[in-house]
Protein backbone atom coordinates (compact mmCIF):
# COMPACT_ATOMS: atom_id res chain seq x y z
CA UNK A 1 0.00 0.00 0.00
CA UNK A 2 1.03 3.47 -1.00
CA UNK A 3 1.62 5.81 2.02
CA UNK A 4 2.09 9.40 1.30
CA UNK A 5 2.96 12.02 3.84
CA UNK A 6 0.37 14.68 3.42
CA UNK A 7 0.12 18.06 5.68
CA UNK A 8 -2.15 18.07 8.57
CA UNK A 9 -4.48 20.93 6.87
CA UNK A 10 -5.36 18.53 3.71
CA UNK A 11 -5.60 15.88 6.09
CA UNK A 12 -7.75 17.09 8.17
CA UNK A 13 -10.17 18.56 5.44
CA UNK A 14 -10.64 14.67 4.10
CA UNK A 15 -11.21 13.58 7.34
CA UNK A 16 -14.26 15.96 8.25
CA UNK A 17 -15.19 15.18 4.94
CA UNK A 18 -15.42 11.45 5.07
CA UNK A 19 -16.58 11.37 9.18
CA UNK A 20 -19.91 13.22 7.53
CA UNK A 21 -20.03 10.42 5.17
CA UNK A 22 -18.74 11.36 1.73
CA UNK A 23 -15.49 10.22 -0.11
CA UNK A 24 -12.52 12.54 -0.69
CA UNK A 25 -9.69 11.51 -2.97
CA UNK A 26 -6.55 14.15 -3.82
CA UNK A 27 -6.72 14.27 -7.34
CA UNK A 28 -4.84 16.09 -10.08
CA UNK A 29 -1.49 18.12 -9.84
CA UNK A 30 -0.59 17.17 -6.32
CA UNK A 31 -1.36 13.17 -6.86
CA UNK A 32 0.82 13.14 -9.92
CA UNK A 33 3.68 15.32 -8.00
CA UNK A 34 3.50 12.94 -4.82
CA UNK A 35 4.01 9.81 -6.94
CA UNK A 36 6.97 11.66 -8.59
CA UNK A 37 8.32 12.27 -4.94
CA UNK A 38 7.83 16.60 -5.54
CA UNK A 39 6.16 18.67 -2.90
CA UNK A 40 2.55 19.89 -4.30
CA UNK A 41 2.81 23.96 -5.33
CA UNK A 42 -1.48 23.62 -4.58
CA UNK A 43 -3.67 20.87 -3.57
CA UNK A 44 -7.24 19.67 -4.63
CA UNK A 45 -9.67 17.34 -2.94
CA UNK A 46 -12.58 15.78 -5.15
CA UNK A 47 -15.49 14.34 -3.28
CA UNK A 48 -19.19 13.20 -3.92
CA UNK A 49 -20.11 15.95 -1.52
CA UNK A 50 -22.21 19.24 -3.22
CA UNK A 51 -20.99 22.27 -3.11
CA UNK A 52 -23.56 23.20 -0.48
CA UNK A 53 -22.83 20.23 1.91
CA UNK A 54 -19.10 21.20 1.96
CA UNK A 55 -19.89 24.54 2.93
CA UNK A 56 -21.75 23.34 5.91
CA UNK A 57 -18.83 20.90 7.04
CA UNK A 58 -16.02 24.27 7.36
CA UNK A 59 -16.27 27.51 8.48
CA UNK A 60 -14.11 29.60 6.46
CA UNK A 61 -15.22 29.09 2.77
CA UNK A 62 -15.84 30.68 -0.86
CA UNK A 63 -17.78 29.79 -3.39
CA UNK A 64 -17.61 32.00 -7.07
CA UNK A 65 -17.68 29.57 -9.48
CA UNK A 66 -20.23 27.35 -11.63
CA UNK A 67 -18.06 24.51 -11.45
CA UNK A 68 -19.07 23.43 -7.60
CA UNK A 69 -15.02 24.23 -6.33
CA UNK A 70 -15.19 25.21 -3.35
CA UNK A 71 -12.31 26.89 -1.45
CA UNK A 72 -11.41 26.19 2.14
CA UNK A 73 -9.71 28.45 3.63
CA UNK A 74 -6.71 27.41 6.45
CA UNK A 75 -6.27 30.71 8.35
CA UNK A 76 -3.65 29.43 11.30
CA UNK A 77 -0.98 28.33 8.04
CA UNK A 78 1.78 30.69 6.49
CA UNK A 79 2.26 28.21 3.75
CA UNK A 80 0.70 29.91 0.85
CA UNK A 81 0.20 26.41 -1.02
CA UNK A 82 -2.27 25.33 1.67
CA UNK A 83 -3.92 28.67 2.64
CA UNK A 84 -6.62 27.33 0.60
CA UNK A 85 -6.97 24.01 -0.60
CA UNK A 86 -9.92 23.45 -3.23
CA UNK A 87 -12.61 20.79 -2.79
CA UNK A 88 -14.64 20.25 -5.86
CA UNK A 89 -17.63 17.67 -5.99
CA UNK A 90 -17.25 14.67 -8.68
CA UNK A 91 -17.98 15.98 -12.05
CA UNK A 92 -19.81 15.17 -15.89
CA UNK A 93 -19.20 17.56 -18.26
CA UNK A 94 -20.84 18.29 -21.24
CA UNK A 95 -20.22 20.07 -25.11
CA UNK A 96 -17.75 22.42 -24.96
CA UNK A 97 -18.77 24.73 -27.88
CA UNK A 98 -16.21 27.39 -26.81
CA UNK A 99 -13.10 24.75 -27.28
CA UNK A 100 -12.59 26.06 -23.67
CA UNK A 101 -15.22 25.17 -21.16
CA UNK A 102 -18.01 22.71 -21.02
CA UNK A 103 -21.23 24.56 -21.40
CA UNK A 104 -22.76 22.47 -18.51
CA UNK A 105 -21.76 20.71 -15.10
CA UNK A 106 -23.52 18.00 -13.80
CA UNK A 107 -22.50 16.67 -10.40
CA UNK A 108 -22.44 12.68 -10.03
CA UNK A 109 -21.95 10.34 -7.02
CA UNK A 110 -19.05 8.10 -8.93
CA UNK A 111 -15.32 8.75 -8.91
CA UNK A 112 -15.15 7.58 -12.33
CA UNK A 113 -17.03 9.95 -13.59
CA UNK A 114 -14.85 12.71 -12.25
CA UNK A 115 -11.78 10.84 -13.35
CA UNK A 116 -12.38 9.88 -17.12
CA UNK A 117 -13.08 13.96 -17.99
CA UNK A 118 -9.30 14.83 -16.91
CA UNK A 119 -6.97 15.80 -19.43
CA UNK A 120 -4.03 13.71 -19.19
CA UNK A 121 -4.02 9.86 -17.34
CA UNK A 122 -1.18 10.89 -15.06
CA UNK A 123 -3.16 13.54 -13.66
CA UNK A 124 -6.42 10.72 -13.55
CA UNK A 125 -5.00 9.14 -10.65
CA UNK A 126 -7.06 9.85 -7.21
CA UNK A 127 -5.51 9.40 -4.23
CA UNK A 128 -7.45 8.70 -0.85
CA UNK A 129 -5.25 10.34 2.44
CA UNK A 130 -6.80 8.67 5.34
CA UNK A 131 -7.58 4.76 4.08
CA UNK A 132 -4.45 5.06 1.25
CA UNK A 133 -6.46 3.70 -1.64
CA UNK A 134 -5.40 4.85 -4.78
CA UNK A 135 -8.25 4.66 -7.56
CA UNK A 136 -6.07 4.45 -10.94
CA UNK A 137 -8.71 3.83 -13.91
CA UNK A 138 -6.23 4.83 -16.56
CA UNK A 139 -2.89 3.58 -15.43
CA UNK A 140 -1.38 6.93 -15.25
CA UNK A 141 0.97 5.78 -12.67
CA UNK A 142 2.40 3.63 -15.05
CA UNK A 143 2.76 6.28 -16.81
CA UNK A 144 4.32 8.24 -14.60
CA UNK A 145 6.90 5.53 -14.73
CA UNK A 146 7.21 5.63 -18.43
CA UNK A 147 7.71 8.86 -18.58
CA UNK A 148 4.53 9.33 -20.97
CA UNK A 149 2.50 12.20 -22.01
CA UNK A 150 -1.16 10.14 -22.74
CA UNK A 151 -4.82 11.65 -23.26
CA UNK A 152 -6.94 9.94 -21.08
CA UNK A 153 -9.66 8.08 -23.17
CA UNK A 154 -10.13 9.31 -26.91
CA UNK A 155 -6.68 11.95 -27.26
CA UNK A 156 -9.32 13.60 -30.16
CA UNK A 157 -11.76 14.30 -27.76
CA UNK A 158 -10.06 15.58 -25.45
CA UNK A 159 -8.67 17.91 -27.11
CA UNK A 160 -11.57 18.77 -28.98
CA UNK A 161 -13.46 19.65 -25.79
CA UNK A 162 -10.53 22.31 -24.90
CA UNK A 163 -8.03 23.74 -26.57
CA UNK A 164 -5.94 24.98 -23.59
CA UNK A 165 -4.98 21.45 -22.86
CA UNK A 166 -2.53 21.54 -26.23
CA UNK A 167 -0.51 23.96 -24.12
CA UNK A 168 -0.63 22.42 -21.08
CA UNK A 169 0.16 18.93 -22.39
CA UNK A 170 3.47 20.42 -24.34
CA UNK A 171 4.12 22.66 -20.78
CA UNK A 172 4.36 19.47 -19.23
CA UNK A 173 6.03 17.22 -21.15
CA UNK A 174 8.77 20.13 -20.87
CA UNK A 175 8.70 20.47 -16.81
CA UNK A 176 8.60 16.65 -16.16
CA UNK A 177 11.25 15.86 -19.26
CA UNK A 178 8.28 13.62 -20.46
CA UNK A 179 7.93 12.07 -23.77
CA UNK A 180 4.03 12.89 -25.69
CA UNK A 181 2.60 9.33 -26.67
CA UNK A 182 1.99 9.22 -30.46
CA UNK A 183 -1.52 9.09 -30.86
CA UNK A 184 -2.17 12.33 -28.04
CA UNK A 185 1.01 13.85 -30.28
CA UNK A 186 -0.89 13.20 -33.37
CA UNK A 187 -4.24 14.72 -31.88
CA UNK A 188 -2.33 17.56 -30.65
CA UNK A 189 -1.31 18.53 -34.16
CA UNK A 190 -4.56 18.12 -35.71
CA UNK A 191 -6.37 20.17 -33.26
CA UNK A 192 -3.35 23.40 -32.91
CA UNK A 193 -5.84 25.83 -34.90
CA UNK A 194 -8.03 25.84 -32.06
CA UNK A 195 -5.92 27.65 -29.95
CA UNK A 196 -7.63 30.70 -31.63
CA UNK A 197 -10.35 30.27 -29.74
CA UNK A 198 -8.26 30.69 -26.03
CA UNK A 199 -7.33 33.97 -24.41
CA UNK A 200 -4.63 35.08 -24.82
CA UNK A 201 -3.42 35.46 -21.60
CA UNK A 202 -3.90 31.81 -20.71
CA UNK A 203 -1.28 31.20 -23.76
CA UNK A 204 0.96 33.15 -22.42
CA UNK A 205 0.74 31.74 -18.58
CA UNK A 206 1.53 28.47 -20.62
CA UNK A 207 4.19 29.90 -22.57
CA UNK A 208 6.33 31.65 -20.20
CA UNK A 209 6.43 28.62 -18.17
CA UNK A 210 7.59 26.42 -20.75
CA UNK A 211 10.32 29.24 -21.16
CA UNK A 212 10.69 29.78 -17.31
CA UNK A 213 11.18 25.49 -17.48
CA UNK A 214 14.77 23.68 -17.23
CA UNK A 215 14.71 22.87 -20.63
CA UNK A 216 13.03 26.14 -22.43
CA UNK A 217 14.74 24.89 -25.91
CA UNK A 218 13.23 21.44 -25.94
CA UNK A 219 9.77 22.72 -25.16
CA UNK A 220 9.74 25.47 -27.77
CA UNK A 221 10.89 22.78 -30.36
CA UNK A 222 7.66 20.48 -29.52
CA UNK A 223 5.74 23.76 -29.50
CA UNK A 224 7.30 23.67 -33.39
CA UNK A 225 7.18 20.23 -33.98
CA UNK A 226 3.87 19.96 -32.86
CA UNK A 227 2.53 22.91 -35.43
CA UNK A 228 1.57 25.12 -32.32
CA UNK A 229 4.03 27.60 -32.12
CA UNK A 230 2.82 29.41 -35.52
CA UNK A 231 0.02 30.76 -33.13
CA UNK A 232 2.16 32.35 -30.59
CA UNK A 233 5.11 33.68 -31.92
CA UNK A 234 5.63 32.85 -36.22
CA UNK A 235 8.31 35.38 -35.94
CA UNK A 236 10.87 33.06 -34.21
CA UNK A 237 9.80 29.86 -37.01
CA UNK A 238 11.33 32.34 -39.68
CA UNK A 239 14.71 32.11 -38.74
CA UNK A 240 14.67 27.95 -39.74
CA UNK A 241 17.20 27.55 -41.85
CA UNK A 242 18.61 31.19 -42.41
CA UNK A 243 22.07 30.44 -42.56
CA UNK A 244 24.55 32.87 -40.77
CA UNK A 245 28.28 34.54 -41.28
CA UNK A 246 31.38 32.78 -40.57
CA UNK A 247 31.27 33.50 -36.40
CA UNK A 248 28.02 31.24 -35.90
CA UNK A 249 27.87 27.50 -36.82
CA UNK A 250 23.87 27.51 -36.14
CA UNK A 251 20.95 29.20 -38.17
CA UNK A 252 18.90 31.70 -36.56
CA UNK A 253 16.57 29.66 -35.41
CA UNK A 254 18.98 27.05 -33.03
CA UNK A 255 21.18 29.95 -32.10
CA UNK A 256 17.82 31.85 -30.25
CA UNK A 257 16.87 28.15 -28.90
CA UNK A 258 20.32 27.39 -27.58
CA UNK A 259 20.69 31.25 -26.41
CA UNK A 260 17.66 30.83 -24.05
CA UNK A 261 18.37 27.59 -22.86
CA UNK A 262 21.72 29.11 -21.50
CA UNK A 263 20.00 31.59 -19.54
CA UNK A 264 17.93 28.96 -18.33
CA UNK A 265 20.99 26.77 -17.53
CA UNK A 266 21.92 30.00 -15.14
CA UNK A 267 18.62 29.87 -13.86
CA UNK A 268 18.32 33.33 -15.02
CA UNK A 269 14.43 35.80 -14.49
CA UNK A 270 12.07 35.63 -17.43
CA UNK A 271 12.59 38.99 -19.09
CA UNK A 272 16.36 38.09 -19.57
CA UNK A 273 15.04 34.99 -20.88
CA UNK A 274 12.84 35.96 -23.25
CA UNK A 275 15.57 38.79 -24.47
CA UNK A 276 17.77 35.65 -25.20
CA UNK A 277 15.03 33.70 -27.08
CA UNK A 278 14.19 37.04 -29.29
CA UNK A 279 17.59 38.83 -29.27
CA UNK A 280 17.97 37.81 -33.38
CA UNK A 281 14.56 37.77 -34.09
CA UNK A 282 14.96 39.90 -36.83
CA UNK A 283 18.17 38.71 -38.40
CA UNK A 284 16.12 37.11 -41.48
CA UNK A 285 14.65 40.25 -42.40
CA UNK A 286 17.67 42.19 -42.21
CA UNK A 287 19.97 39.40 -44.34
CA UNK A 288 21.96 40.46 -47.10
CA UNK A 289 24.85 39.30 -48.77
CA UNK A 290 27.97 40.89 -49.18
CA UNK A 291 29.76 41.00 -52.27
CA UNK A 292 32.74 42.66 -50.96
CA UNK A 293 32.63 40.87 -47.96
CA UNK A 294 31.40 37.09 -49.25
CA UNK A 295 29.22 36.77 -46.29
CA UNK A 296 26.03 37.53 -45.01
CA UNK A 297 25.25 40.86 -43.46
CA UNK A 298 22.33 41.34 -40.96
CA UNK A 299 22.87 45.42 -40.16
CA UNK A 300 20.20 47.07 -38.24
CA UNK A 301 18.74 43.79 -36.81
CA UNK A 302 18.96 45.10 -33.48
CA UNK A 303 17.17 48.10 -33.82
CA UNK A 304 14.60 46.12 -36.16
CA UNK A 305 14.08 43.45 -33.22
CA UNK A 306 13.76 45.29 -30.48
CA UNK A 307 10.44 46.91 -32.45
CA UNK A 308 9.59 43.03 -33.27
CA UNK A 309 9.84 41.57 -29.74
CA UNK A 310 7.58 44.92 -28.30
CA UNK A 311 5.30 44.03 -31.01
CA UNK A 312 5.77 40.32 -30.04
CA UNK A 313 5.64 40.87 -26.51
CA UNK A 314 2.20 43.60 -26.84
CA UNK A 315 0.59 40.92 -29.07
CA UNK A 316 0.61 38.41 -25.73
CA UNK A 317 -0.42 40.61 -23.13
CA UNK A 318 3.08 40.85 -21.10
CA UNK A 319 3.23 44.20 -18.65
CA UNK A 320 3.97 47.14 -19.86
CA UNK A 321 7.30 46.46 -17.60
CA UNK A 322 7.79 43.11 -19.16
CA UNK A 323 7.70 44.42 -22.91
CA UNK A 324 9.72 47.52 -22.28
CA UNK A 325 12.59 45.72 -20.28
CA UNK A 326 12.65 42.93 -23.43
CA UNK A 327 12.34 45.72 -25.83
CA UNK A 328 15.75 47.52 -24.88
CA UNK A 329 17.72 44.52 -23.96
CA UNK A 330 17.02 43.36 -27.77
CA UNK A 331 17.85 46.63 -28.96
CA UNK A 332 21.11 47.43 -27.50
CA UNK A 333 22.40 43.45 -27.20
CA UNK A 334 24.65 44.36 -29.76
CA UNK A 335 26.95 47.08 -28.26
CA UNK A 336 30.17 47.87 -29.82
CA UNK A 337 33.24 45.95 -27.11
CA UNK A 338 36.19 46.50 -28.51
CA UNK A 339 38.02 47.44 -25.52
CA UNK A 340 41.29 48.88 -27.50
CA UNK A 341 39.22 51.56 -29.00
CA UNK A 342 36.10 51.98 -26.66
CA UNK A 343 35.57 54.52 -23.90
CA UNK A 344 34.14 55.29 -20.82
CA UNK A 345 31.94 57.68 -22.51
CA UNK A 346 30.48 55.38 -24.59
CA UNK A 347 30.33 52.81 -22.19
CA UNK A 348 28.17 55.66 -20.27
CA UNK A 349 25.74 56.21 -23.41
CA UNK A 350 25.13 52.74 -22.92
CA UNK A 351 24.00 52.71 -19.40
CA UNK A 352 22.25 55.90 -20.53
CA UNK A 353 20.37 53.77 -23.18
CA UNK A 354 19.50 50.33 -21.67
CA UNK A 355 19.19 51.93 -18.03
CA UNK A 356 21.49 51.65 -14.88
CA UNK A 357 18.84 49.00 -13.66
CA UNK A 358 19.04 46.99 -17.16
CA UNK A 359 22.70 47.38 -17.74
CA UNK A 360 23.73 44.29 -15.69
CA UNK A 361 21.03 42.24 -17.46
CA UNK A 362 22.21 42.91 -21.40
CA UNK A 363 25.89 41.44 -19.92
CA UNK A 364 23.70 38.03 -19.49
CA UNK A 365 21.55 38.52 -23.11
CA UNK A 366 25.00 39.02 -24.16
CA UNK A 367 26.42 35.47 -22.77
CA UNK A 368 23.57 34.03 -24.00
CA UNK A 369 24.27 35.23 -27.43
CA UNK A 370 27.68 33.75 -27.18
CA UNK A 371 27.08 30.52 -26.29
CA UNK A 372 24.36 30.35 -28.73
CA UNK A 373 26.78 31.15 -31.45
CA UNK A 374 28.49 27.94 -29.90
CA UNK A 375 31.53 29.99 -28.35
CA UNK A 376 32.98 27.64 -25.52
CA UNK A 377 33.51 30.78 -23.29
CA UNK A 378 30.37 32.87 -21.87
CA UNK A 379 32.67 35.89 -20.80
CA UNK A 380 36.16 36.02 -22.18
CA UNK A 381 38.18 38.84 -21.21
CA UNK A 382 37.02 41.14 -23.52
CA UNK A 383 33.68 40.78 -22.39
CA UNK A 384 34.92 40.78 -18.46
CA UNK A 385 36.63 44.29 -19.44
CA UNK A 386 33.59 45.37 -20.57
CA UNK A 387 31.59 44.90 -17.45
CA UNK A 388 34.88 46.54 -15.28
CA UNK A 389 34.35 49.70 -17.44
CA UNK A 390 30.59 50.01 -16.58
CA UNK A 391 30.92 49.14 -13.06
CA UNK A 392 33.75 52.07 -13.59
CA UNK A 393 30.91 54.19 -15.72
CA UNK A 394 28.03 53.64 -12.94
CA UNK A 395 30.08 53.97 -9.97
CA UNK A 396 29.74 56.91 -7.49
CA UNK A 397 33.28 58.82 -8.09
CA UNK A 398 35.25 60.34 -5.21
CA UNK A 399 34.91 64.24 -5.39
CA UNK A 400 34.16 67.03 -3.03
CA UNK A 401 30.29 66.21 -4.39
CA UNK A 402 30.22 63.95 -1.90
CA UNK A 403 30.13 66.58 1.09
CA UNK A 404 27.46 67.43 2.83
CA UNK A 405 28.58 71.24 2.39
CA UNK A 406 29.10 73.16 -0.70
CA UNK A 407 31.18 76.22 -2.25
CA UNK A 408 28.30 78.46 -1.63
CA UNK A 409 27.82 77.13 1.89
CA UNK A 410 31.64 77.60 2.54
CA UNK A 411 31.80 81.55 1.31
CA UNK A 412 28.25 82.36 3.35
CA UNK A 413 29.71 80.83 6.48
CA UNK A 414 33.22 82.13 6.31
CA UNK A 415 33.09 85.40 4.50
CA UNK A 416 35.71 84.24 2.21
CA UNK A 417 35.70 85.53 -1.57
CA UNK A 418 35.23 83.15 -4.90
CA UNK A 419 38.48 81.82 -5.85
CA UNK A 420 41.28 79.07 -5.21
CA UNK A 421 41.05 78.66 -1.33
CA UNK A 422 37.30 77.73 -1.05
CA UNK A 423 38.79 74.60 -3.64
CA UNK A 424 41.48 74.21 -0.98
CA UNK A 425 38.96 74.11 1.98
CA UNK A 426 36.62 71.60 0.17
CA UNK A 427 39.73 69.33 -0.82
CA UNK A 428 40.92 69.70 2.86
CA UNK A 429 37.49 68.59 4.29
CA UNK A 430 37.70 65.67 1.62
CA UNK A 431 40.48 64.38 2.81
CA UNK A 432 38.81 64.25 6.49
CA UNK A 433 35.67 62.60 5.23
CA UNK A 434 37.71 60.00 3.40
CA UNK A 435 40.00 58.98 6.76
CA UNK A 436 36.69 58.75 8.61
CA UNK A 437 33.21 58.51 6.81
CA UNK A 438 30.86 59.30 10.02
CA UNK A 439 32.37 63.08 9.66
CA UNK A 440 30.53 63.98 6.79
CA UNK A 441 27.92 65.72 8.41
CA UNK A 442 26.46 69.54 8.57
CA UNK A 443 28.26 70.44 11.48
CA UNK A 444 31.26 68.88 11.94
CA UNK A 445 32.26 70.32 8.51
CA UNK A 446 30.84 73.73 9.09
CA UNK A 447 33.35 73.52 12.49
CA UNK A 448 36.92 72.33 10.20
CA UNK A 449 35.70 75.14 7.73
CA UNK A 450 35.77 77.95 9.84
CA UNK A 451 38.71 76.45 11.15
CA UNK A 452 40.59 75.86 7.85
CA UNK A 453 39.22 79.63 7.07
CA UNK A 454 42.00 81.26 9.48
CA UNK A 455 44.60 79.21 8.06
CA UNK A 456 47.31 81.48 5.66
CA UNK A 457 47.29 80.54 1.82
CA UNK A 458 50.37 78.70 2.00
CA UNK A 459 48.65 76.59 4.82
CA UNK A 460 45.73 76.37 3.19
CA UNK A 461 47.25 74.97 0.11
CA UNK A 462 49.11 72.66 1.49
CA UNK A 463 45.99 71.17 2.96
CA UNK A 464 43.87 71.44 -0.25
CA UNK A 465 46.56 69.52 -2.14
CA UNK A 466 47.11 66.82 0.25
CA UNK A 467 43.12 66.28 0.07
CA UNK A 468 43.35 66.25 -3.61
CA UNK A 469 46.45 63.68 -3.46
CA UNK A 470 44.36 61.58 -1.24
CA UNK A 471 40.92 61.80 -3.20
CA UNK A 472 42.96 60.32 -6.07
CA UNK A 473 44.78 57.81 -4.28
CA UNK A 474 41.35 56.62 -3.53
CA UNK A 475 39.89 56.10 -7.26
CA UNK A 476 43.51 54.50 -7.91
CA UNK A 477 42.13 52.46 -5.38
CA UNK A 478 38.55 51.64 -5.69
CA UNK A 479 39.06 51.03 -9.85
CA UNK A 480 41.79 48.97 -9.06
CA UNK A 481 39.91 46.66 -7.04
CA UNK A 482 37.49 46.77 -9.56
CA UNK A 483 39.33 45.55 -12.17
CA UNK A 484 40.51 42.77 -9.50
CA UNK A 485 37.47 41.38 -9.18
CA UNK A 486 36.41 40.68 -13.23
CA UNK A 487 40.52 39.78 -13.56
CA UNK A 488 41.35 42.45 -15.68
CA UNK A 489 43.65 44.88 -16.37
């Protein structure tokens, strides 16, 4: 008998469930992931119970749906994934003439009933928590240990009824490194216009986890393979077999595939993801051949893509955040790093242009790119020089700025006149802030100007320069270790 261990607040819910005397089975998500030894991210309960009956059994509960789920809320937990766990009474479903929900519910008294309307068989398997019995009318645990993608009952039906579920069965088959059994495969394909008929959002909930997955590459290839990626995002199918110039060994195409699965081997956030995966989107349109050169040219397919991914991006309802951050990591991905002949100026333009917040991000679209060109090294020291200069470019540089007084301040409180010694004061009061930090304060540097005020020029200088002397000494310093810690020069 299969024992798993399942948290006291699930528990407990089955148990007041079957002392009134009604069944509840997990079912689902959370059956599948405790048979594959993963903690559920949510858990559902399925019961013969109405929605009405379940309220009475709970005190905390909701009820907004026409579906009979039923949410029961556990208000002593912190755990988000059991805050509420969702009880929904066995179900028959009927035509779905929206290729997205059935248009009516009908609740029945028999497991099987609920079971054989699920989408796939390894999430057909119900699980009881208090007696153990597991109710597995499919074999979906064998599937499970098979490693198999399978429709339950007719794959054409079921895929029919909703279109959603050719997203979700490609989603998983990505997450779970599954394989798609032929016949759902084939019904998958034959069926991949109706994804028309979904929102759009829910295609992109779908879609950015199969890109948020270990293995974003593999799952937008069955997207391809299985004709459904045409309906999300053509403009990535037109780089197949567009050829490239002598540095890359892969079209566009597996270059964007392999440049996104590197950010996803670094675990890296979705919007430098999706930079990755669209970063050349526009190299077909931009190809032209070189007769002087013998090569392809792609110039301008930066600027061209970063409009294309917006567009891209807009089209599936990402944030305005989302589509903007993509938008400028395409466009400047392809900044000019020659580090014999760049400069910090330019460097700046570039933080200027992609944002201080963004900067950091287009060094990762730009490793990405790299080792999707096949390039065994994600940051050689070109690249590692690069990133020195801009933490150099963005870095807070050591000048009198940095007071909490001014010129102005100086001449108003001491009397003194424009000129040289109100540089020498400020340099002198640099030099005190830099041997101790806490002194740069209002006061205490009101008190060392007036002070440094009654000293003769010759003083004075002397002071001023040895603050200058010192302030540089410092940036010798801080770029230094800089430079130290990319292992550059």
């Amino acid at each position: 008998m299969q024992k798993f261990k399942i948290p006291k607040e699930v528990l407990g819910i089955a148990e007041t469930l079957q002392k009134a005397g009604f069944e509840a089975y997990l079912v689902g998500g959370c059956t599948r992931d405790l048979f594959l030894e993963k903690t559920p991210k949510d858990w559902d309960i399925t019961t013969d119970a109405t929605p009405e009956e379940i309220q009475k059994l709970f005190k905390n509960t909701f009820y907004e749906n026409e579906y009979g789920t039923v949410g029961v809320v556990n208000e002593d937990t912190k755990d988000k994934s059991l805050k509420v766990v969702e009880v929904t009474p066995y179900r028959i479903e009927e035509k779905y003439s929206d290729k997205r929900r059935p248009d009516k519910v009908t609740f029945s008294k028999k497991l099987a009933d609920d079971l054989k309307r699920r989408d796939f068989t390894i999430n057909a398997i119900a699980y009881d928590p208090v007696k153990h019995d597991i109710f597995d009318f499919f074999k979906g645990e064998q599937d499970l240990k098979d490693k198999v993608i399978r429709a339950v009952g007719a794959a054409d039906l079921r895929f029919a009824e909703d279109a959603l579920r050719l997203m979700r069965a490609v989603r998983l088959a990505t997450e779970l490194d599954f394989a798609i059994e032929t016949e759902t495969s084939d019904a998958i394909k034959k069926h991949a216009g109706n994804l028309k008929h979904i929102a759009i959002e829910r295609i992109r909930e779908e879609f950015s986890k199969i890109v948020m997955s270990k293995s974003p590459m593999r799952g937008i290839l069955l997207l391809h393979q299985h004709e459904i990626l045409k309906y999300i995002t053509p403009e990535l199918e037109v780089g197949i077999g567009i050829e490239q110039n002598g540095d890359h060994i892969y079209d566009v195409w597996e270059h964007n595939l392999r440049a996104v699965q590197h950010s996803a081997d670094r675990e890296w956030p979705l919007h430098v993801r999706l930079s990755a995966l669209f970063h050349d989107v526009s190299k077909p349109e931009t190809r032209r051949w070189s007769d002087e050169k013998k090569d392809w040219t792609f110039y301008g397919h930066d600027v061209v893509g970063g409009k294309v991914a917006r567009a891209t991006l807009s089209r599936l309802k990402y944030g305005n955040e989302m589509i903007d951050t993509v938008g400028k990591l395409v466009r400047w991905h392809l900044f000019f790093s020659d580090i014999e002949k760049i400069t910090l100026s330019a460097v700046r333009r570039l933080v200027k242009n992609v944002g201080p917040d963004n900067v950091w991000d287009l060094m990762k679209v730009r490793a990405c790119d790299r080792i999707g060109m096949g390039r065994p090294k994600e940051k050689p020291y070109r690249l590692r020089k690069y990133e020195s200069m801009i933490e150099e470019a963005a870095r807070a540089p050591v000048t009198v700025g940095m007071l909490k007084i001014d010129g102005g301040e100086i001449m108003k409180l001491t009397g003194e006149k424009p000129g040289p010694r109100i540089g020498w004061i400020l340099h002198a009061l640099l030099e005190e802030v830099l041997d101790e930090p806490k002194r740069n304060t209002k006061k205490y540097l009101e008190e060392k100007a007036l002070e440094f005020a009654k000293l003769k020029d010759k003083e004075l200088q002397k002071l001023g320069e040895a603050g200058k002397k010192k302030r540089e000494a410092e940036e010798e310093k801080e770029l230094a270790e800089i430079r130290k810690r990319y292992h550059v020069e």
